[in-house]
Protein backbone atom coordinates (compact mmCIF):
# COMPACT_ATOMS: atom_id res chain seq x y z
CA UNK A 1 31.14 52.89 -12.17
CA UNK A 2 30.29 55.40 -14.83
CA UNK A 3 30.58 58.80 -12.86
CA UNK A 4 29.87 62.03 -15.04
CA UNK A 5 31.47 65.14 -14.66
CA UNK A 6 29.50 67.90 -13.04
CA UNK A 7 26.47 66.41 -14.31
CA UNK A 8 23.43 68.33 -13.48
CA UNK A 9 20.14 66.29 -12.61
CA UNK A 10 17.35 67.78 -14.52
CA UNK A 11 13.07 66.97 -14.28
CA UNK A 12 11.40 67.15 -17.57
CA UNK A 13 9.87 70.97 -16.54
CA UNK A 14 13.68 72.14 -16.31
CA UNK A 15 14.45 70.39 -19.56
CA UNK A 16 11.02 71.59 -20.99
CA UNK A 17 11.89 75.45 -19.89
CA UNK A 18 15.50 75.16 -21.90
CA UNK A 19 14.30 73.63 -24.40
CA UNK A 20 11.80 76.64 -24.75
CA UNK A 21 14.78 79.75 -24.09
CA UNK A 22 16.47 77.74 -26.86
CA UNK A 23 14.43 78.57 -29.50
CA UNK A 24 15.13 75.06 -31.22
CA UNK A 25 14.11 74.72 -34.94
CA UNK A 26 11.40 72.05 -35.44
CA UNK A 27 10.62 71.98 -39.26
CA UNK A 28 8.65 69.75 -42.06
CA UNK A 29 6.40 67.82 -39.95
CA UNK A 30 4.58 65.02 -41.51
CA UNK A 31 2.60 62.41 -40.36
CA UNK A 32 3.09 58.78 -41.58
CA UNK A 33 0.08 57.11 -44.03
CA UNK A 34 -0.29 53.63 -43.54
CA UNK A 35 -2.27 51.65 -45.94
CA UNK A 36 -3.85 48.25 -45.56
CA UNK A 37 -3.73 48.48 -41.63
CA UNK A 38 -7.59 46.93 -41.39
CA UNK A 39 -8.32 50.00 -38.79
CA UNK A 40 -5.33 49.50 -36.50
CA UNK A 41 -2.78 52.25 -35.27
CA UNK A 42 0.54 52.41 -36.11
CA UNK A 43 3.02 53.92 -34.01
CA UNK A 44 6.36 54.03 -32.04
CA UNK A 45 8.29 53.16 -35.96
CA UNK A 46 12.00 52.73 -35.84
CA UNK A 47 13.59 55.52 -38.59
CA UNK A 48 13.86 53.67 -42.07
CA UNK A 49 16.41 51.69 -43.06
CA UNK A 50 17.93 49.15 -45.81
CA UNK A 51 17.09 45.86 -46.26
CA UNK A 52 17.34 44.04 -50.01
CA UNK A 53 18.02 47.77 -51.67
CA UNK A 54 14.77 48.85 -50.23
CA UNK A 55 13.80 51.54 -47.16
CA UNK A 56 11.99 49.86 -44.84
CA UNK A 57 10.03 50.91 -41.52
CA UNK A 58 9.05 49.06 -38.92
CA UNK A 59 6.15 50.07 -36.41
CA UNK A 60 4.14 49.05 -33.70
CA UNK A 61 0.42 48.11 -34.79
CA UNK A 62 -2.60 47.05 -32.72
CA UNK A 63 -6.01 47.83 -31.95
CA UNK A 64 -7.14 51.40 -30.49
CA UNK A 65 -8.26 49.65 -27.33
CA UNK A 66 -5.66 46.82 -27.05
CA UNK A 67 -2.21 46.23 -25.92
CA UNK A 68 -1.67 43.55 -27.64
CA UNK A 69 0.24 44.23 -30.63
CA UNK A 70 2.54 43.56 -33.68
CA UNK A 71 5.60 44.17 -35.36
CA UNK A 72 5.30 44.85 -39.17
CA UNK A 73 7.38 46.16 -41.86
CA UNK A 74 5.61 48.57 -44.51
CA UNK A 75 7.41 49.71 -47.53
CA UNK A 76 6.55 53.27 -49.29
CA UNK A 77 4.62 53.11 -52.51
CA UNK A 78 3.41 56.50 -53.99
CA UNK A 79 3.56 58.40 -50.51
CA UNK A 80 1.98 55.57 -48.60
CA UNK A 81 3.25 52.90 -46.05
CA UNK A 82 2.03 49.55 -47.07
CA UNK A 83 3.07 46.02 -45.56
CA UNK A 84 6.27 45.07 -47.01
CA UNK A 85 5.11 41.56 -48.44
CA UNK A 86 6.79 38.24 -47.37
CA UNK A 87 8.29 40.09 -44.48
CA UNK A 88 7.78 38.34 -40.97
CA UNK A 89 4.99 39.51 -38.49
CA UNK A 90 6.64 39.16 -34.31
CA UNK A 91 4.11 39.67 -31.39
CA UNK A 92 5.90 42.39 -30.08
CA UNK A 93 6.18 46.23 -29.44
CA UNK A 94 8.04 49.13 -30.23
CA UNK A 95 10.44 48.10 -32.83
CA UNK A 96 14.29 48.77 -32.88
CA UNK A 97 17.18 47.52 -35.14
CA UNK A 98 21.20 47.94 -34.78
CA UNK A 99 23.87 46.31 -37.54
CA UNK A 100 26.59 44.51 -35.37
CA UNK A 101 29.50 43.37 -37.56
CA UNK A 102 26.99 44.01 -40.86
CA UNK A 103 24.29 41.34 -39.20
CA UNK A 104 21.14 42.93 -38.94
CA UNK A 105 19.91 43.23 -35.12
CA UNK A 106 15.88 43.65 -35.02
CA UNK A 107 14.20 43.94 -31.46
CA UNK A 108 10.82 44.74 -29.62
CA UNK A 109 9.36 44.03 -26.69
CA UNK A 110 7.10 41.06 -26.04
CA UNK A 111 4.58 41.06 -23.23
CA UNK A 112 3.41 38.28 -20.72
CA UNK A 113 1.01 37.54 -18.04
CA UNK A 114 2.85 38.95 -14.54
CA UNK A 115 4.03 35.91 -13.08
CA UNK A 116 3.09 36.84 -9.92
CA UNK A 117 0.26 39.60 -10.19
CA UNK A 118 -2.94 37.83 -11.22
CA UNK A 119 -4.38 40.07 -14.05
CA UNK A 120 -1.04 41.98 -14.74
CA UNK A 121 1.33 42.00 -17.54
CA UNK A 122 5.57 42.09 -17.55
CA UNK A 123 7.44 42.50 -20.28
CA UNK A 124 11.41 41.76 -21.40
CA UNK A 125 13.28 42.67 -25.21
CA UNK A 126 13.70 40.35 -27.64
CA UNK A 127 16.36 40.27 -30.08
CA UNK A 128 16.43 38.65 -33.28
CA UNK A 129 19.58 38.48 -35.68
CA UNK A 130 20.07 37.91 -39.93
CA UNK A 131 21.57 39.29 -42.82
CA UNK A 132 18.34 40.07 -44.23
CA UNK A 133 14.44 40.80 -42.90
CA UNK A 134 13.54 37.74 -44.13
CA UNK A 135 16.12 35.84 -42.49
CA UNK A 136 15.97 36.96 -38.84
CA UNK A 137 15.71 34.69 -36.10
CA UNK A 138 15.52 34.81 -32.33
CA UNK A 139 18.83 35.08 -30.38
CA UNK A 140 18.75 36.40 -26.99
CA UNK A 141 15.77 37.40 -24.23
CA UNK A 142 16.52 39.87 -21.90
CA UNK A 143 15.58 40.36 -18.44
CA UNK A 144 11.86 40.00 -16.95
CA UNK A 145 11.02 42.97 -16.83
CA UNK A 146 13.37 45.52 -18.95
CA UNK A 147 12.22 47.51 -21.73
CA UNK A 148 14.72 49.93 -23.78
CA UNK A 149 17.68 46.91 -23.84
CA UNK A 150 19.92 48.91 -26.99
CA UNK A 151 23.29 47.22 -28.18
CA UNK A 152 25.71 49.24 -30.30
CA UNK A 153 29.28 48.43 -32.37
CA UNK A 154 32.36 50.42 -31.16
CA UNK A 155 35.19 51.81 -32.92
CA UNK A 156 37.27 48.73 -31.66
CA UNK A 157 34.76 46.14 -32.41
CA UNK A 158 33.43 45.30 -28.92
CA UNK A 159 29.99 46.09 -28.26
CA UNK A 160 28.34 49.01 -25.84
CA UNK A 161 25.28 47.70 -23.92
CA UNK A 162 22.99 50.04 -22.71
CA UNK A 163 20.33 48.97 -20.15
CA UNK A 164 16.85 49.78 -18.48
CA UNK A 165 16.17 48.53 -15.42
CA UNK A 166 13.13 48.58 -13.15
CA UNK A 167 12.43 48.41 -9.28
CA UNK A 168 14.82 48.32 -6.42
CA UNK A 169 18.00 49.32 -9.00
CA UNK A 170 15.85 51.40 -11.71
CA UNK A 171 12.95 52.77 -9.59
CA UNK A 172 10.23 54.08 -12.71
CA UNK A 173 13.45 53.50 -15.02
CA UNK A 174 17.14 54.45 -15.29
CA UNK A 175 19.73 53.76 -17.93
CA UNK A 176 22.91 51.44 -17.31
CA UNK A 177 25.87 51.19 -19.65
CA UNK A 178 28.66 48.12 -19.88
CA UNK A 179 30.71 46.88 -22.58
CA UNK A 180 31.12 43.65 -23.46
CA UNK A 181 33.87 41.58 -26.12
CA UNK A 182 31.10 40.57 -28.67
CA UNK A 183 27.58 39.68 -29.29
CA UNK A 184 28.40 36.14 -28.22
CA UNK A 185 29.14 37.48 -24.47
CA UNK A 186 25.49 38.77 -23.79
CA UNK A 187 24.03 37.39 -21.27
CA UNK A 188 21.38 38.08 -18.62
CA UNK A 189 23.90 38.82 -15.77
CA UNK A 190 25.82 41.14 -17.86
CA UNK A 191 22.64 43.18 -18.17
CA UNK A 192 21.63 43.15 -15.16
CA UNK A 193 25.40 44.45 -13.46
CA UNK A 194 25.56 46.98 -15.35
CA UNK A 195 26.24 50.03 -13.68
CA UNK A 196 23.49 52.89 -13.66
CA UNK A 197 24.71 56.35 -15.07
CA UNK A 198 23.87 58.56 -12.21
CA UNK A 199 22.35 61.40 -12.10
CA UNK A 200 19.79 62.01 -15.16
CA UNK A 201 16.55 61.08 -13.49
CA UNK A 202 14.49 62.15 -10.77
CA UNK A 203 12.84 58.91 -8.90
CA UNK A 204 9.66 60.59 -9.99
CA UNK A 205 10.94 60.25 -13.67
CA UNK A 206 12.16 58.32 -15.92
CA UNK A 207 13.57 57.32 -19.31
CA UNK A 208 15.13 54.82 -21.73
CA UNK A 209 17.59 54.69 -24.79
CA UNK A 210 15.46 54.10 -28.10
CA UNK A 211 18.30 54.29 -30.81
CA UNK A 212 22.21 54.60 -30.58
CA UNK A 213 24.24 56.39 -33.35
CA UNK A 214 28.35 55.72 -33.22
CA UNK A 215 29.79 59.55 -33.95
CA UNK A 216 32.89 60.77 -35.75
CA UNK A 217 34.92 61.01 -32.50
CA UNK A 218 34.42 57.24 -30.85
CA UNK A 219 31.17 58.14 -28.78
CA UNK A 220 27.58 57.44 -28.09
CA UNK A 221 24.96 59.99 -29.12
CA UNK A 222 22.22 58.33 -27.54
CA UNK A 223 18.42 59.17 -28.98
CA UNK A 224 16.24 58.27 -26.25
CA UNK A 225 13.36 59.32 -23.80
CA UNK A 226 12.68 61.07 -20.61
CA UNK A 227 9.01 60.98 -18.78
CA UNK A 228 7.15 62.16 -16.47
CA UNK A 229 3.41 62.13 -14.62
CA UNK A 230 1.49 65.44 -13.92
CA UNK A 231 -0.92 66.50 -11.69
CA UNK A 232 -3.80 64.54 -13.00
CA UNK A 233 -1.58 60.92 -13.58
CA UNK A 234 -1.34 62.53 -17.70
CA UNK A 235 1.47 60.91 -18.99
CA UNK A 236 4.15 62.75 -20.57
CA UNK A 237 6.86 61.69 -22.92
CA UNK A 238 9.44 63.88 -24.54
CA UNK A 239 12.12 62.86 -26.84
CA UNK A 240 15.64 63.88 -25.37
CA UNK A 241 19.34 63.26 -26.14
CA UNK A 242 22.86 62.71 -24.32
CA UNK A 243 26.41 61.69 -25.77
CA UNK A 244 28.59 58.93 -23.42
CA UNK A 245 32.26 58.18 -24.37
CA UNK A 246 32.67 54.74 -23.88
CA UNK A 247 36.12 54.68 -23.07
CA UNK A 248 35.96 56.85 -20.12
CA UNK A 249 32.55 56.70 -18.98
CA UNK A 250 31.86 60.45 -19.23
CA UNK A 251 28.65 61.68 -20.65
CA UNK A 252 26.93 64.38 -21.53
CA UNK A 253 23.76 66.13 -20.04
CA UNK A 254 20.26 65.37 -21.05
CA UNK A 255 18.77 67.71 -23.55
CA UNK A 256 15.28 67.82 -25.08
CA UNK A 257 14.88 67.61 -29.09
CA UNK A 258 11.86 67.95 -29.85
CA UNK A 259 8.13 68.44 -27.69
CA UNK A 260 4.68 67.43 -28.87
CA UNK A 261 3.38 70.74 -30.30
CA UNK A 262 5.73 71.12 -32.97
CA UNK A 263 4.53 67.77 -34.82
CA UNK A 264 1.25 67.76 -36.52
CA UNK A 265 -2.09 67.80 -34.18
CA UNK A 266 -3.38 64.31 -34.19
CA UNK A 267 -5.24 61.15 -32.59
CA UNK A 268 -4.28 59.84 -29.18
CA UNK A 269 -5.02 56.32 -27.63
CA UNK A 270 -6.44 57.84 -24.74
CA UNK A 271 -6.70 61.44 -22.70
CA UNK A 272 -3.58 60.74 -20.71
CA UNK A 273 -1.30 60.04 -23.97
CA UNK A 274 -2.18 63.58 -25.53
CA UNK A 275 1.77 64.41 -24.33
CA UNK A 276 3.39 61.67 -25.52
CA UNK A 277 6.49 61.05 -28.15
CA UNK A 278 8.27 58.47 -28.23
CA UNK A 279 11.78 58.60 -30.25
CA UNK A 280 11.58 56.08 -32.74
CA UNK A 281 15.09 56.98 -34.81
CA UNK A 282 17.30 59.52 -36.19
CA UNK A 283 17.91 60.33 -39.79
CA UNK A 284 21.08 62.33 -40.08
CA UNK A 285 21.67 65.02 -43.05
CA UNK A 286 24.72 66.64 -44.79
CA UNK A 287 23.10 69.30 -44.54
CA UNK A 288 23.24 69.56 -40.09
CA UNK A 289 19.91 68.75 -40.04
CA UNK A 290 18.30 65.42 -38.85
CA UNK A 291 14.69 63.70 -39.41
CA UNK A 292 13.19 62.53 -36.10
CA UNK A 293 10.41 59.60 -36.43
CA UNK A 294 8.38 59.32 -33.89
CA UNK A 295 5.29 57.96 -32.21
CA UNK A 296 3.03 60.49 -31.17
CA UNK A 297 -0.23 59.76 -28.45
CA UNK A 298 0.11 56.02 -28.89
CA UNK A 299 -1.77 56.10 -32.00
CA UNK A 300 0.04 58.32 -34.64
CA UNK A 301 3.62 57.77 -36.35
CA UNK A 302 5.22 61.65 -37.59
CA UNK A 303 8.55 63.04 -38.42
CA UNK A 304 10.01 66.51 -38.07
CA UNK A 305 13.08 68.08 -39.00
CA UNK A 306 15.61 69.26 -36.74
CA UNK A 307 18.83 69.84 -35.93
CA UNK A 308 21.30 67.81 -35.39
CA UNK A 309 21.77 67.24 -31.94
CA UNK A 310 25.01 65.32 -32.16
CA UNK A 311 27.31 67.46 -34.61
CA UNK A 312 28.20 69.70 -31.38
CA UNK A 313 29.89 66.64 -30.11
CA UNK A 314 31.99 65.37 -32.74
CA UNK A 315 33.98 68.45 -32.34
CA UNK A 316 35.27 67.92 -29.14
CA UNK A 317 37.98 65.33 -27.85
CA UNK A 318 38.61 63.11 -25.62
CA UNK A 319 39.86 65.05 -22.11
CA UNK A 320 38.49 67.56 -23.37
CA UNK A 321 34.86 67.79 -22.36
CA UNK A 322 32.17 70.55 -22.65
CA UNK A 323 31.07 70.14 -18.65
CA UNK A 324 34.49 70.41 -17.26
């Protein structure tokens, strides 16, 4: 059991009222240009990364009035994203990669008629595995029904797991954690025992893990999601972070990065996805800073500039926690 220390269980209208007495910096927004798309949205990208000497993005594209989408890769030429050519097209959503042992780890999430709600759809992660783009295949499906599955490479070479589930143990959506030896140990029951950490969402609420980053000090800085329904069933979405230390189980309180006003005004899929960001990946910079990508309304990929939410972390020890 993964049992923090004094953590404090916060909605998203505390988290949105610190964020605010804060005063955090929000700088350089852009929104992404994607070329050749025949009219479809992109959205919900993963943060760039290398593949063949070359920065590559991956988004989610589909149709304005469809769910049904893909996963592509686009490559920048001359300030625009264009589809990276002979670079596989999945059936899937909201795109996500990891390097486990220097194996590239590429994952989305594929839909499926409910199998037991006529008209309805499920959903579960896929995971696919290569040393290159070009050479992934598929490896592993997770459970019906989980979104938000993230896998990460520890300082001693086993793997941290880190888990959404849904319904009688998840509610709306709650994050687990486990460890496990190596990639060769996943496995559906693994996923599905692993222990909830307590305490960071309301059962009104709820929220997922979109991108894991390994800091200085052995832990987890976790780039992830926390959401929310108003009034009026709006949907609202803000990006948000925590740190866990895998050895102990100890982790941090969850803090918002970034809101919806301080990227670009833009497009939406529809009225009740005005509010939404979704953390897509984080860029971090010598310099303290860190670029956020992000998809904004269901319809829009941006990036802003912020700080970096993790360097307050690394300082500290382990025993020796911020909370205590």
């Amino acid at each position: 059991m993964y049992i923090p220390l004094e953590i404090t269980k916060k909605n998203c209208s505390m988290l949105l009222r610190e964020y605010e007495t804060d005063q955090k910096t929000a700088t350089d927004p852009i929104k992404l240009v994607f070329q050749d798309v025949a009219n479809h949205d992109v959205y919900n990208i993963c943060a760039p990364f290398e593949d063949e000497g070359e920065l590559v993005i991956a988004g989610r594209m589909e149709s304005r009035d469809s769910e049904h989408s893909k996963i592509v890769f686009f490559v920048q030429r001359d300030g625009l994203w264009k589809q990276r050519e002979g670079s596989p097209v999945y059936h899937l959503q909201d795109p996500f990669f990891t390097r486990i042992r220097g194996e590239l780890i590429v994952g989305g999430v594929q839909i499926y008629p409910h199998p037991e709600r006529e008209g309805f759809l499920s959903w579960r992660t896929v995971l696919y595995r290569g040393d290159r783009i070009i050479d992934l295949q598929p490896f592993f499906n997770g459970p019906d029904g989980m979104k938000d599955l993230r896998l990460i490479e520890l300082n001693d070479g086993s793997l941290g797991v880190f888990t959404r589930p849904q319904g009688i143990k998840g509610g709306r959506g709650k994050i687990g954690f486990t460890r496990i030896p190596s990639l060769s140990e996943l496995s559906l029951q693994i996923i599905e025992d692993a222990p909830l950490l307590e305490g960071q969402f309301t059962d009104e609420e709820w929220g997922g893990a979109n991108e894991l980053h390994l800091l200085s000090n052995g832990w987890v800085g976790v780039l992830g999601h926390i959401a929310c329904y108003d009034d009026y069933n709006n949907r609202h979405y803000y990006p948000m972070v925590f740190v866990l230390d895998p050895e102990t189980g100890w982790y941090s309180d969850i803090e918002l990065v970034a809101v919806r006003s301080r990227f670009l005004p833009g497009e939406a899929k529809r009225s009740d996805l005005v509010d939404v960001v979704f953390s897509g990946g984080l860029i971090r910079k010598a310099d303290g800073t860190a670029d956020l990508y992000a998809g904004i309304g269901d319809a829009e990929a941006h990036r802003i500039s912020i700080s970096d939410p993790f360097i307050k972390f690394e300082s500290l020890i382990r025993g020796g926690y911020a909370n205590e």
